[in-house]
Protein backbone atom coordinates (compact mmCIF):
# COMPACT_ATOMS: atom_id res chain seq x y z
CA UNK A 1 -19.72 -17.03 -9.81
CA UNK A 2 -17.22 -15.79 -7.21
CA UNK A 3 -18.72 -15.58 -4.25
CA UNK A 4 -16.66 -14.31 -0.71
CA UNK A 5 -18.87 -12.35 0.97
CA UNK A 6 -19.48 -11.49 5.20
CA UNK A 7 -21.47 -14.09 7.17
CA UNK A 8 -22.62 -11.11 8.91
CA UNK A 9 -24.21 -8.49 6.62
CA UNK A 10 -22.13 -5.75 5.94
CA UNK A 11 -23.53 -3.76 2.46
CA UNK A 12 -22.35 -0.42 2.66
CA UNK A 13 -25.91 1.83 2.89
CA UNK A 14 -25.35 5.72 2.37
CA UNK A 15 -28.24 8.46 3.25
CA UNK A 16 -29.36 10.01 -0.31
CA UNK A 17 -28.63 13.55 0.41
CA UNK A 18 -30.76 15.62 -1.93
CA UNK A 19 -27.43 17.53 -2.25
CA UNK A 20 -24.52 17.78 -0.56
CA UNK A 21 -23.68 19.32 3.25
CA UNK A 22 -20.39 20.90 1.75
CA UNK A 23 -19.56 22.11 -1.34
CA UNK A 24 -15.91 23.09 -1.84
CA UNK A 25 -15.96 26.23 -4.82
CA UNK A 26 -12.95 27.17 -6.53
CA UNK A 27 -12.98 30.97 -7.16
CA UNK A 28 -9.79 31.12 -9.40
CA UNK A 29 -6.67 28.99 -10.63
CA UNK A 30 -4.09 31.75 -9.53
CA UNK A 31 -2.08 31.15 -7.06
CA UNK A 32 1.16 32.63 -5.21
CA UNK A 33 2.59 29.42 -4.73
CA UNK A 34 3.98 26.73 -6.79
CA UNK A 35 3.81 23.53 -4.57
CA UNK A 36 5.25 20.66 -5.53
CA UNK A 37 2.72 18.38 -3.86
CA UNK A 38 -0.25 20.66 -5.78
CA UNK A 39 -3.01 18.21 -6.51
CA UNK A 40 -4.17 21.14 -9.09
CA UNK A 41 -1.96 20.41 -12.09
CA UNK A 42 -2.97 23.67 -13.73
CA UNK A 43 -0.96 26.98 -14.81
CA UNK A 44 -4.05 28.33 -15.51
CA UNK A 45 -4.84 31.82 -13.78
CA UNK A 46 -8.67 31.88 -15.03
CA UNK A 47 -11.10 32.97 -12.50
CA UNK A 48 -14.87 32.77 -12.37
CA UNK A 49 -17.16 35.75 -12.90
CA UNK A 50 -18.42 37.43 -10.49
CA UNK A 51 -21.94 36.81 -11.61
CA UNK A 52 -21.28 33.26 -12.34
CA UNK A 53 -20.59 32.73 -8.53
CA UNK A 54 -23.18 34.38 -7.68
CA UNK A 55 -25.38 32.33 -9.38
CA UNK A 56 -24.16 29.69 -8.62
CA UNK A 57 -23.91 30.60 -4.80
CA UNK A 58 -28.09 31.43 -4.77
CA UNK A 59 -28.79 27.89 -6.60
CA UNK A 60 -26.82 26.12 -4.15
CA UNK A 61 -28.46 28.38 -1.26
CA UNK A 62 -31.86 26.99 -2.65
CA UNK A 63 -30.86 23.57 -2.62
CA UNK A 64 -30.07 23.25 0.61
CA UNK A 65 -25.99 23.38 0.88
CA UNK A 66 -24.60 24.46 4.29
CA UNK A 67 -21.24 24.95 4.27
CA UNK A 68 -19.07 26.97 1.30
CA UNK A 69 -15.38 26.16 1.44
CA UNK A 70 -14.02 29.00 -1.07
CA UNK A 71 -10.46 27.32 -2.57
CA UNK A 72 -8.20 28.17 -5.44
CA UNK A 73 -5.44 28.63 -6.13
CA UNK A 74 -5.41 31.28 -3.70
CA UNK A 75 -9.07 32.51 -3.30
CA UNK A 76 -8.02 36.24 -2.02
CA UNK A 77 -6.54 36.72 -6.14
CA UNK A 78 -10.12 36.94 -6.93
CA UNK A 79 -10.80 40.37 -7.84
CA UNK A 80 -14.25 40.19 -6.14
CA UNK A 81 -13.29 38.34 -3.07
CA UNK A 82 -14.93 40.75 -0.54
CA UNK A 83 -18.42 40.86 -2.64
CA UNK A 84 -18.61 37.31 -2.93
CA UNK A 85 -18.12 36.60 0.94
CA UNK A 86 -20.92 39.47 1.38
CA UNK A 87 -22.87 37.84 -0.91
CA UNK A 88 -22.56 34.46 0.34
CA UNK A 89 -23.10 35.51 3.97
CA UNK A 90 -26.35 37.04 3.05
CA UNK A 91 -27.56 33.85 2.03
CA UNK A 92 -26.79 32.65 5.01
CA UNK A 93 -24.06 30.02 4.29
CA UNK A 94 -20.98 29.06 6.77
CA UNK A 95 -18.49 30.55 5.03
CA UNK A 96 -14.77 28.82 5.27
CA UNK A 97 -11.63 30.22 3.64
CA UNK A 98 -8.80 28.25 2.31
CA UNK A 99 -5.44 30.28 2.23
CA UNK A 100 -2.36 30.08 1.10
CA UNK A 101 -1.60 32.74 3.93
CA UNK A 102 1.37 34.50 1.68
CA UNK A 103 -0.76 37.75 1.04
CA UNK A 104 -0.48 39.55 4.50
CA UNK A 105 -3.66 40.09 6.24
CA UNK A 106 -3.25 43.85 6.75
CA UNK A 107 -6.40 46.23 6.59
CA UNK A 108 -7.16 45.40 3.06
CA UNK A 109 -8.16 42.23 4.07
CA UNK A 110 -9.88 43.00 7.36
CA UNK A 111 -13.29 43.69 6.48
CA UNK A 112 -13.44 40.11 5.19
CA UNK A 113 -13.25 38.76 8.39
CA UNK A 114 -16.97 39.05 9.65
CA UNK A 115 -18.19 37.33 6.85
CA UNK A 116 -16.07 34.00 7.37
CA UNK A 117 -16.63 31.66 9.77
CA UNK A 118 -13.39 29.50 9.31
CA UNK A 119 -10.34 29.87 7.40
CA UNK A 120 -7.43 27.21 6.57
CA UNK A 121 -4.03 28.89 6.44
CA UNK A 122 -1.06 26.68 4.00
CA UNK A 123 2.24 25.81 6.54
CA UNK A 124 4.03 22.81 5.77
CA UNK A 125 7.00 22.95 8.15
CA UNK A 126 9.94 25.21 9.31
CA UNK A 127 11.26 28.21 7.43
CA UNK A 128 13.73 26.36 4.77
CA UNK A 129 11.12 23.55 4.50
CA UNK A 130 7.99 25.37 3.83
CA UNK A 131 9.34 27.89 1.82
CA UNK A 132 11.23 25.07 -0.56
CA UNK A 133 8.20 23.03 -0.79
CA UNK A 134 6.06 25.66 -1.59
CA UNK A 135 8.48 27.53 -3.93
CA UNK A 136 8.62 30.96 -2.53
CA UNK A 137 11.73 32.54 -0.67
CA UNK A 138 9.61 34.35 2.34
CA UNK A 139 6.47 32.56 2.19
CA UNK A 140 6.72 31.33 5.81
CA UNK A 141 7.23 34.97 7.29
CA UNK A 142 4.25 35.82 5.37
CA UNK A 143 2.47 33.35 6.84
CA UNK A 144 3.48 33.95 10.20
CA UNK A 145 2.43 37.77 9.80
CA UNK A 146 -0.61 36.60 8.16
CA UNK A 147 -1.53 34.86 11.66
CA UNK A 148 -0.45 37.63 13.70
CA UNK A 149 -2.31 39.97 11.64
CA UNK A 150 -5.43 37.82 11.71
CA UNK A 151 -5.54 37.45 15.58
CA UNK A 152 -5.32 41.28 15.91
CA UNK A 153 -8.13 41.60 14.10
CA UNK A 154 -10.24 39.33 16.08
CA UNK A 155 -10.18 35.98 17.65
CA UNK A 156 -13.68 35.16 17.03
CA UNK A 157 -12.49 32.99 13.58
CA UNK A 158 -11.43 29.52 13.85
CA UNK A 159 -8.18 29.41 11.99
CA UNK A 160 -6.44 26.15 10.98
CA UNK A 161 -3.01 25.17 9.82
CA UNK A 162 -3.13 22.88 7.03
CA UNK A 163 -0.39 20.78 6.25
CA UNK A 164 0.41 18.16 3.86
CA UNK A 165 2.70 15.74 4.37
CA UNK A 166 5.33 14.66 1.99
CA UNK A 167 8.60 12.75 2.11
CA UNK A 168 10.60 15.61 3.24
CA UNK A 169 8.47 17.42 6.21
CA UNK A 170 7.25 13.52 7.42
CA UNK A 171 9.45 14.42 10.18
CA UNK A 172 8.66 15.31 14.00
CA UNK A 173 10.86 18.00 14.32
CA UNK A 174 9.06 19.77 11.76
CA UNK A 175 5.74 18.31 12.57
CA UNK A 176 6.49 19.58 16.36
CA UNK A 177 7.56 23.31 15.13
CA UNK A 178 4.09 23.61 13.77
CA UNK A 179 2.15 21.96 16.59
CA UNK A 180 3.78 24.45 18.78
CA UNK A 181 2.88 27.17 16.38
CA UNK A 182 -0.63 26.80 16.41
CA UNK A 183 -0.89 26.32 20.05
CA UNK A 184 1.21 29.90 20.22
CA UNK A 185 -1.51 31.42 17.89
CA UNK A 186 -4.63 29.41 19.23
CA UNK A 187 -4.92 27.77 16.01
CA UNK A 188 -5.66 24.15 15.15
CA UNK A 189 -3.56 22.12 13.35
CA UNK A 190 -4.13 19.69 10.68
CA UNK A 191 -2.57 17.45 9.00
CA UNK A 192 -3.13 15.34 5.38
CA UNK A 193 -1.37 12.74 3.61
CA UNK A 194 -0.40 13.68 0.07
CA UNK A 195 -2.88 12.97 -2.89
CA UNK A 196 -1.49 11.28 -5.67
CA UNK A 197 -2.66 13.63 -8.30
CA UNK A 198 -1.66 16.59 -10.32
CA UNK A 199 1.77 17.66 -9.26
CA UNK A 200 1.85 15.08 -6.34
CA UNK A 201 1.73 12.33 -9.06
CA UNK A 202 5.17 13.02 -9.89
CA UNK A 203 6.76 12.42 -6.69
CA UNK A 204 9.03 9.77 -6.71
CA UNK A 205 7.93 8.33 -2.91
CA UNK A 206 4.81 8.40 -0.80
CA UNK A 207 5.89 8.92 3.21
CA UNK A 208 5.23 6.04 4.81
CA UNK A 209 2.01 5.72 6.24
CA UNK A 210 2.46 3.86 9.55
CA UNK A 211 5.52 6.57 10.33
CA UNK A 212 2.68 9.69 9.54
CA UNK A 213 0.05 8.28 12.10
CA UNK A 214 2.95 7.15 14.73
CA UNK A 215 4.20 11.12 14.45
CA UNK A 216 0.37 12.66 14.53
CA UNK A 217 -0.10 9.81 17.56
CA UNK A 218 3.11 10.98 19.22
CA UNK A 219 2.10 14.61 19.31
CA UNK A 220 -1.32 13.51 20.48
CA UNK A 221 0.14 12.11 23.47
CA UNK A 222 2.33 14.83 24.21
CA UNK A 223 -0.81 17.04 24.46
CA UNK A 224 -0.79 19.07 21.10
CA UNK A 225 -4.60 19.45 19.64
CA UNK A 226 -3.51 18.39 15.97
CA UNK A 227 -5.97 15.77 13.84
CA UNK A 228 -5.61 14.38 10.17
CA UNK A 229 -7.68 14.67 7.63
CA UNK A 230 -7.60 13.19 4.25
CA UNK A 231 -9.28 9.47 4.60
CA UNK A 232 -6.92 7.12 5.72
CA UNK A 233 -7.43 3.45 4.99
CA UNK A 234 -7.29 0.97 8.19
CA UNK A 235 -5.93 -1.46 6.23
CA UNK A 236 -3.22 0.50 5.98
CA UNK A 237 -1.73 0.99 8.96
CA UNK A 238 -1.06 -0.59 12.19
CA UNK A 239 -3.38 -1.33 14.48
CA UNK A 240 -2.68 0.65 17.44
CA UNK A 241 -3.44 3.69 15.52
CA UNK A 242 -6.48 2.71 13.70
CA UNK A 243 -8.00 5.32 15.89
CA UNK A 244 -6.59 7.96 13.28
CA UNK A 245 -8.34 5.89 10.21
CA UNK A 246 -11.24 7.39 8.39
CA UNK A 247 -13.16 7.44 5.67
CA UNK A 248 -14.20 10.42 3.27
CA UNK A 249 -17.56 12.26 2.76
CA UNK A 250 -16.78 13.13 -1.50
CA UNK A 251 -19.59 12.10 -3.27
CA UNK A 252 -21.52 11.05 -0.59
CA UNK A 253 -21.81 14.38 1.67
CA UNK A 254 -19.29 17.18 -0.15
CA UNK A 255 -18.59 17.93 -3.97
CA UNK A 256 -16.36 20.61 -5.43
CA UNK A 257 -17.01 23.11 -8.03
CA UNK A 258 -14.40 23.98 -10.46
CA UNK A 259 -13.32 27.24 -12.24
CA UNK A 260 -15.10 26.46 -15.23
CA UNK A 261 -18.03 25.13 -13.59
CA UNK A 262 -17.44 21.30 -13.35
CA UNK A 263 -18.70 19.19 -11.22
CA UNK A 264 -16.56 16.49 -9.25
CA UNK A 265 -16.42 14.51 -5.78
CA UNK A 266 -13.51 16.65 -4.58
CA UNK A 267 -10.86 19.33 -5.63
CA UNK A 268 -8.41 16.56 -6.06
CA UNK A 269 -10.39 14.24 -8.01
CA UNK A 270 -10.47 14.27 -11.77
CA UNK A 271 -13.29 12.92 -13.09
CA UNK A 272 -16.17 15.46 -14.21
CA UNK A 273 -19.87 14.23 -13.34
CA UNK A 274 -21.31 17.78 -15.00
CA UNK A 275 -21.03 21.24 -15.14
CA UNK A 276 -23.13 23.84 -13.60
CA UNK A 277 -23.04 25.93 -16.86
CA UNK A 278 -25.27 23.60 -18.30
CA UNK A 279 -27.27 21.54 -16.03
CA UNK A 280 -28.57 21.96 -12.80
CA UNK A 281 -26.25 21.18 -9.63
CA UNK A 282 -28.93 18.78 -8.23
CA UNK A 283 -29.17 17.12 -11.31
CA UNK A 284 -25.33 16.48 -11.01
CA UNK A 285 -25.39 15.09 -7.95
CA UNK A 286 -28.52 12.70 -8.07
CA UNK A 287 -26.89 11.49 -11.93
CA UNK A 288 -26.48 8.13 -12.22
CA UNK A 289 -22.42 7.80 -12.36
CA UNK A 290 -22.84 9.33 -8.26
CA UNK A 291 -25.79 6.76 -7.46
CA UNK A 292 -23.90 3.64 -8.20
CA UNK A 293 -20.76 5.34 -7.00
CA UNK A 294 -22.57 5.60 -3.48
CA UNK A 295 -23.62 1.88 -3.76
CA UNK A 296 -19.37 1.33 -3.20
CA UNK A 297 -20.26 -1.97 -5.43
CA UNK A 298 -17.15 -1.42 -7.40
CA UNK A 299 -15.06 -1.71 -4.78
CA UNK A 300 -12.45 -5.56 -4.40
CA UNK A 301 -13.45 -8.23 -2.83
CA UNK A 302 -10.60 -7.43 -0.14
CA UNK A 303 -12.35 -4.49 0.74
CA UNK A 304 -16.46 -5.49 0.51
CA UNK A 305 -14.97 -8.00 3.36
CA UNK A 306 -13.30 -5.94 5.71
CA UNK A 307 -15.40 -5.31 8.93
CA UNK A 308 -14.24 -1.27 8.37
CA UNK A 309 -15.61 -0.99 5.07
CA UNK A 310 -18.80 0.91 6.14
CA UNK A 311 -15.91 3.33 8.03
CA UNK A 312 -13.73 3.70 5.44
CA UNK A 313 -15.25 2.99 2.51
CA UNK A 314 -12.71 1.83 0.19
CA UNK A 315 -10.11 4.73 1.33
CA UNK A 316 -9.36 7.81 -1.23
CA UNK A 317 -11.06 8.20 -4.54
CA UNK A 318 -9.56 11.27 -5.76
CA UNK A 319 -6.87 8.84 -7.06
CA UNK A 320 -9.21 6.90 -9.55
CA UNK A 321 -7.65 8.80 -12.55
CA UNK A 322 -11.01 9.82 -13.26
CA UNK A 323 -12.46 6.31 -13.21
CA UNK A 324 -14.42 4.46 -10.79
CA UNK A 325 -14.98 0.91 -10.89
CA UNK A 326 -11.68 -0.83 -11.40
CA UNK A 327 -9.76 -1.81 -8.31
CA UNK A 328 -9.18 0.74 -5.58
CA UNK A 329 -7.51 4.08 -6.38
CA UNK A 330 -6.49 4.74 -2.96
CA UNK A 331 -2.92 4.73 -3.57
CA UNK A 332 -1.97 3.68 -0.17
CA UNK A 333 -4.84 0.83 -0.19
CA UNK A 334 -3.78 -0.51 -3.29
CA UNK A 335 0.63 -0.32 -2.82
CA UNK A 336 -0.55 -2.53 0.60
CA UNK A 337 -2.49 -5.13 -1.24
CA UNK A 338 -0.01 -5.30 -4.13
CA UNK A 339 2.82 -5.91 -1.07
CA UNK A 340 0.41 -9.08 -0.30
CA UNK A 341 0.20 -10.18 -3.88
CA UNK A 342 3.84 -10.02 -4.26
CA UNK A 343 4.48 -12.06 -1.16
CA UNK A 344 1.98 -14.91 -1.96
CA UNK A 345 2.30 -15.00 -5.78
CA UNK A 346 5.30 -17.08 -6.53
CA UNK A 347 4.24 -19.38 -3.16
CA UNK A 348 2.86 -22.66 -3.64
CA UNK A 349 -0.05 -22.46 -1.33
CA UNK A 350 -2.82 -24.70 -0.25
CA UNK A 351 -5.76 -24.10 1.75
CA UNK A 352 -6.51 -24.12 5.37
CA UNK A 353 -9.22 -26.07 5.31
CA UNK A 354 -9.86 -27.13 8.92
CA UNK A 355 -11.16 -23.14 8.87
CA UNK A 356 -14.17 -24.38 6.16
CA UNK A 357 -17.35 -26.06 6.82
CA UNK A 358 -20.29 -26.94 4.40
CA UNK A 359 -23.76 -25.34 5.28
CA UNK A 360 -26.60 -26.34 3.39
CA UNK A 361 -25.34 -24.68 0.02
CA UNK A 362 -22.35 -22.69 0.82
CA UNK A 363 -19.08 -22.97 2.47
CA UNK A 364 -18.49 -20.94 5.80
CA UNK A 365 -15.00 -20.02 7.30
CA UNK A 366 -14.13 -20.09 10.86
CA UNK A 367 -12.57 -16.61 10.58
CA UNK A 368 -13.32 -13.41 12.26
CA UNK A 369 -15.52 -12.12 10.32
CA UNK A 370 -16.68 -15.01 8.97
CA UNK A 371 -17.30 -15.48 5.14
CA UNK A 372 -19.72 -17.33 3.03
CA UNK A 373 -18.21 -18.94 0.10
CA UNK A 374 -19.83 -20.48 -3.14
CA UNK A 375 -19.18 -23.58 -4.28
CA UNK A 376 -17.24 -21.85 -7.47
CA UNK A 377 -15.15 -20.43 -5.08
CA UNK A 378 -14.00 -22.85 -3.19
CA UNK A 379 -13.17 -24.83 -6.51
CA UNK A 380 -11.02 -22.01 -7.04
CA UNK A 381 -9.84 -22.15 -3.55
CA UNK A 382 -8.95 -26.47 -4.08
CA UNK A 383 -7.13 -25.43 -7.01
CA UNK A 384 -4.28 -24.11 -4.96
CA UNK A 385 -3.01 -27.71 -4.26
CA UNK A 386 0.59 -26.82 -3.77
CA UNK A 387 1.24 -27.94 -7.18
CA UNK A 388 1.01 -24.11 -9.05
CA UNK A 389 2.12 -21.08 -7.34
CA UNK A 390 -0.83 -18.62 -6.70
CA UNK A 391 0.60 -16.39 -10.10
CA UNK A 392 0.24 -19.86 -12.35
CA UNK A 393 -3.73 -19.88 -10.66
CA UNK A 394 -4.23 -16.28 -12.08
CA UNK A 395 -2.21 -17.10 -15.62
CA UNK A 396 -4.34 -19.81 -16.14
CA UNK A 397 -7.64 -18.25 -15.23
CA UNK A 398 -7.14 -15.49 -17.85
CA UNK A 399 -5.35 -12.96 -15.26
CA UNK A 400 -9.27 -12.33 -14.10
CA UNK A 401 -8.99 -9.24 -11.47
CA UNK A 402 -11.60 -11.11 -9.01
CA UNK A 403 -9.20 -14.22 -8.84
CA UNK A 404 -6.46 -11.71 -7.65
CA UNK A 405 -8.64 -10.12 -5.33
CA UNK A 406 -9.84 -13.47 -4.04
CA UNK A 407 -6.04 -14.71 -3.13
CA UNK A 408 -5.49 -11.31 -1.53
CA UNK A 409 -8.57 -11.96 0.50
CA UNK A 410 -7.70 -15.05 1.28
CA UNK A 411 -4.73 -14.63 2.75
CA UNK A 412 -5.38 -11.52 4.71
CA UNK A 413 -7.81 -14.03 6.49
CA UNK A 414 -5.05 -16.68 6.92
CA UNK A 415 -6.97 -19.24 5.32
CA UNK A 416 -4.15 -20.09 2.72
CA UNK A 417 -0.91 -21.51 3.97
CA UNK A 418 2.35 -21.96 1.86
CA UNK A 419 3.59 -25.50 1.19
CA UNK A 420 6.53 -26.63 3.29
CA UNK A 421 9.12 -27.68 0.70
């Protein structure tokens, strides 16, 4: 058996909410907008019922959810909107709103305001940027009267600017124009790295990481009050701005509730643990696909080893194409240990074993962590002799996934070294 584990314990152990903190509910499909970064790859315009929601708002009020994120589409096409936020404040939920910000907040929208607590208003750059990536000719004037409008009508609401960042607006001039935007309206600014899902899928290039967090850093320092949300991976991304690195709280603290009534970790991810319709929501979220998703056991050995695991978790699993359990699905995790594979594969390595040392029935590395190692392994480990390259190891072990992982593991620790020819 393969065995590369901490010296120092580091088993990821989650608190067993009875149900989530957060539950994000998606009141219709429609939306204004046609982003081309839309993790919701969906034409659909269906909404739910008004009763449904309610229902579904009182069973989630009696199991103990705090927080109500209402998302769509764009949550303000509902044609109930203003009796569901009623509704919802009644029961005494805090109450956030996720908007594209295109319908103008004029007085048909005001009475909505004191039964919000929050709202998250779509801007994704300047004028020719946002409105291109969002598809709309206009939609960033309508956003900017949106948050003029809003701030007349009170300034009592925390408002956010969301943005996502894609290849084209992964740029500080348009990153700046916003930061100075929501410092002009009292706003806070936010920004997220692209899901690869639904639309976003179909983009030919992720932005690169390490230039989002230098950008985010850089406005940081120049005194804008801007964060990023969306888990980012440490692995990921230089050091100096691990500070930005985080994990995420789906399936462990949040879940999202689709039109239709499914079930899932987030309102990105794609696979469908049950559907209120038919069973109950705490039911759902104490089934057994969620418990051993919790237990992060599925995750590679590469990332069961890193000291951050218990921070990050394994990075973004809205990206597991509705599977969990094989490899990582955060695509920015997994594109930075398939650059390590494909720099070590074709190399005739060998181990550094100077860093190894027998105790009583394992093996122990002189690394930082340190590891434990069983005697399997560091057969494995010998194997790399410089005689086969570390791809003719995998070939001839039956391309087994944990041999991969091991080799990736092993050299992110530096304890192979490539034979001088």
């Amino acid at each position: 058996m393969i065995t590369y584990v901490p010296a120092i314990e580091s088993r990821i152990k989650i608190a067993s909410y009875h149900s989530p903190l957060t539950v994000y509910l998606k009141l219709t499909a429609a939306c204004v907008l046609s982003c081309n970064f839309c993790s919701q790859n969906t034409e659909s315009t269906a909404s739910m019922q008004i009763d449904e929601v309610k229902r579904i708002l009182k069973q989630l009020s009696e199991d103990g959810v705090i927080y109500i994120v209402y998302t769509g589409g764009e949550p303000l096409l509902h044609p109930h909107i203003g009796m569901i936020l009623e509704y919802g404040r009644g029961l005494g939920f805090n109450q956030y709103l996720v908007t594209s910000g295109d319908l103008v907040w004029r007085k048909k929208y005001a009475s909505l305001i004191k039964f919000i607590d929050g709202m998250g208003i779509s801007l994704h750059g300047r004028k020719a940027c946002h409105d291109e990536l969002v598809g709309k000719c206009g939609s960033y004037d309508d956003v900017n009267r949106t948050l003029d409008a809003i701030r007349s009508f009170t300034s009592e609401v925390s408002v956010t600017i969301n943005c996502t960042l894609v290849q084209k607006n992964t740029v500080y001039k348009e990153m700046l124009h916003l930061a100075k935007l929501a410092s002009h309206n009292d706003c806070k600014l936010s920004f997220a790295r692209m899901n690869v899902i639904g639309k976003g899928a179909a983009l030919s290039e992720l932005p690169d990481i390490n230039n989002v967090v230098k950008l985010i850093d850089r406005l940081i320092y120049d005194g804008y009050n801007v964060t990023l949300s969306n888990c980012i991976a440490p692995c990921t991304i230089d050091d100096r701005f691990r500070y930005l690195s985080h994990g995420c709280g789906a399936g462990i603290a949040a879940a999202a509730i689709e039109v239709n009534g499914d079930v899932k970790i987030c309102s990105s991810a794609s696979l469908v643990l049950g559907n209120v319709k038919k069973q109950k929501f705490t039911d759902i979220w104490q089934n057994d696909i969620l418990c051993e998703f919790r237990k992060m056991e599925f995750l590679p050995i590469q990332c069961m080893t890193c000291s951050e695991v218990v921070k990050c978790r394994g990075g973004c699993h809205a990206e597991s194409a509705g599977k969990f359990g094989e490899n990582v699905c955060d695509a920015y995790a997994s594109r930075y240990f398939e650059n390590i594979w494909s720099y070590v594969k074709n190399k005739r390595m060998v181990p550094d074993e100077i860093k190894i040392r027998r105790e009583g029935n394992s093996f122990v590395t002189a690394t930082f962590p340190g590891r434990i190692m069983s005697d399997e392994t560091l057969e494995i480990l010998r194997c790399l002799d410089g005689s086969i390259t570390c791809e003719e190891l995998l070939v001839e072990s039956g391309h087994l996934e944990s041999i991969k992982e091991l080799i990736i593991s092993l050299a992110i620790d530096d304890l192979i070294v490539e034979v001088e020819e």
